[in-house]
Protein backbone atom coordinates (compact mmCIF):
# COMPACT_ATOMS: atom_id res chain seq x y z
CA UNK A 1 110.26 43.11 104.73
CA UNK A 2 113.17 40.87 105.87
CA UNK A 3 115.92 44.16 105.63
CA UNK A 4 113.26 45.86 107.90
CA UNK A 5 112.79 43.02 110.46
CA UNK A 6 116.83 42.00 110.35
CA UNK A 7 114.98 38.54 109.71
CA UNK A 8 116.85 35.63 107.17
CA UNK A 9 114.68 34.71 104.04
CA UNK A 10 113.68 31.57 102.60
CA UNK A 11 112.01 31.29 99.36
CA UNK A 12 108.61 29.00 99.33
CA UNK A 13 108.38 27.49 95.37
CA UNK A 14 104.51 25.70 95.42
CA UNK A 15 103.21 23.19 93.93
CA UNK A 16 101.74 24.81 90.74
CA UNK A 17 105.65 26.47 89.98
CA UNK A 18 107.36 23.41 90.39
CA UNK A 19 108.03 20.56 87.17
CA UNK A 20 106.29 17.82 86.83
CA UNK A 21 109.36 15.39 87.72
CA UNK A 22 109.89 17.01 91.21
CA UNK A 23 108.29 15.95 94.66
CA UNK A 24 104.17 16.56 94.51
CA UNK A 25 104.93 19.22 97.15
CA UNK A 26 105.79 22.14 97.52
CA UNK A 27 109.70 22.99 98.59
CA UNK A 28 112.10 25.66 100.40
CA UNK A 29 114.87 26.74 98.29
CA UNK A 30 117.82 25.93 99.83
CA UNK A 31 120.07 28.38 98.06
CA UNK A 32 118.47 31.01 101.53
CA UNK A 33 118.34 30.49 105.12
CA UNK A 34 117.04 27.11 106.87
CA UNK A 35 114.49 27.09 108.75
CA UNK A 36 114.76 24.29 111.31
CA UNK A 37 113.76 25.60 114.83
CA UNK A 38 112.96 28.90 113.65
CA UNK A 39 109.93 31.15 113.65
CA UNK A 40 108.53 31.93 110.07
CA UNK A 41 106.31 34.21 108.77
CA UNK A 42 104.56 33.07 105.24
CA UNK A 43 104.54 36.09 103.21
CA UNK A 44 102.13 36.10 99.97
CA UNK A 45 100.40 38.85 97.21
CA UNK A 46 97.09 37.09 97.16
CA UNK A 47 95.22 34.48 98.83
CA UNK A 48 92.30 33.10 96.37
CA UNK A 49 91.91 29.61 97.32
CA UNK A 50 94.36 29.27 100.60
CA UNK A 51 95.83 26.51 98.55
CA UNK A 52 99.36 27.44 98.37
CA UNK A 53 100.22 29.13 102.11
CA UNK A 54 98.21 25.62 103.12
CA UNK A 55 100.67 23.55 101.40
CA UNK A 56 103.44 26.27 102.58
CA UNK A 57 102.40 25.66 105.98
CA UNK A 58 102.66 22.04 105.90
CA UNK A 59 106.28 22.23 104.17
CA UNK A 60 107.54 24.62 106.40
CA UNK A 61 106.63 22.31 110.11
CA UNK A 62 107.62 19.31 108.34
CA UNK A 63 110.66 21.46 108.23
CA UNK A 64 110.81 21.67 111.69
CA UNK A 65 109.63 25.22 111.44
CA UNK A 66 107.33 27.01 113.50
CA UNK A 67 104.91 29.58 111.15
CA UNK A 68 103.51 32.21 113.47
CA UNK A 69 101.18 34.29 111.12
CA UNK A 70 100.76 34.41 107.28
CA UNK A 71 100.54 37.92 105.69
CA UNK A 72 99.18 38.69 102.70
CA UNK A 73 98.23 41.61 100.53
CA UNK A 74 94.82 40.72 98.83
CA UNK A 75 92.83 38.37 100.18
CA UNK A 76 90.03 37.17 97.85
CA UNK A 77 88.46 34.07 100.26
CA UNK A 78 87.98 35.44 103.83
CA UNK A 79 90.29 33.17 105.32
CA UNK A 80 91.42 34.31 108.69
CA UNK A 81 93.21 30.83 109.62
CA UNK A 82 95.03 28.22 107.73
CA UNK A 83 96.53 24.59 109.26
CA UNK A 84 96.64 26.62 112.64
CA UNK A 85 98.20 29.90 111.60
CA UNK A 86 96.50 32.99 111.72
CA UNK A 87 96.32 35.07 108.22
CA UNK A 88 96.40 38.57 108.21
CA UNK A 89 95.24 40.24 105.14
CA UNK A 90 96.08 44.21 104.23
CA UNK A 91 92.57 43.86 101.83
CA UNK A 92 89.37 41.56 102.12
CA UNK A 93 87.68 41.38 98.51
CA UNK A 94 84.07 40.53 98.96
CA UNK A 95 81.63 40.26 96.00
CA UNK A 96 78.54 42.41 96.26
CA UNK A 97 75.39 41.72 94.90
């Protein structure tokens, strides 16, 4: 997605990927691209709780970031917004019955 937008990456690790000694946050890798001042889009396979692009969020404006639109594959909990950024979703799973 980045080779197709000429865009920089940074890589997102959450929460629940991180050890137990590290910040109770989530964190950008610094080994990419910063993200100060720049416009990011969150980019995730599935979205069951909203958990982890709402911590995302959070790290990357604290970052001085600005997220413009999440984008995931699956998303399993009808979320269309999360801390002020829209989500866009390629599939909605809803439960029938």
């Amino acid at each position: 997605m980045a080779e197709i937008l000429g865009a920089d990456i940074s890589v997102f690790h959450p929460i629940k990927h991180r050890k137990m000694e590290e910040d109770a946050k989530g964190a950008i890798s610094s080994n990419f691209a910063s993200v100060e001042g720049r416009k990011v889009v969150i980019v995730d396979d599935v979205i069951t709780s909203g958990r982890t692009i709402s911590d995302a969020a959070r790290v990357f404006k604290d970052l001085g970031a600005i997220p413009i639109t999440v984008v995931v594959l699956i998303d399993k909990a009808g979320i269309s917004e999360v801390e002020n950024v829209p989500v866009e979703s390629l599939i909605k799973v809803s439960r029938l019955g």
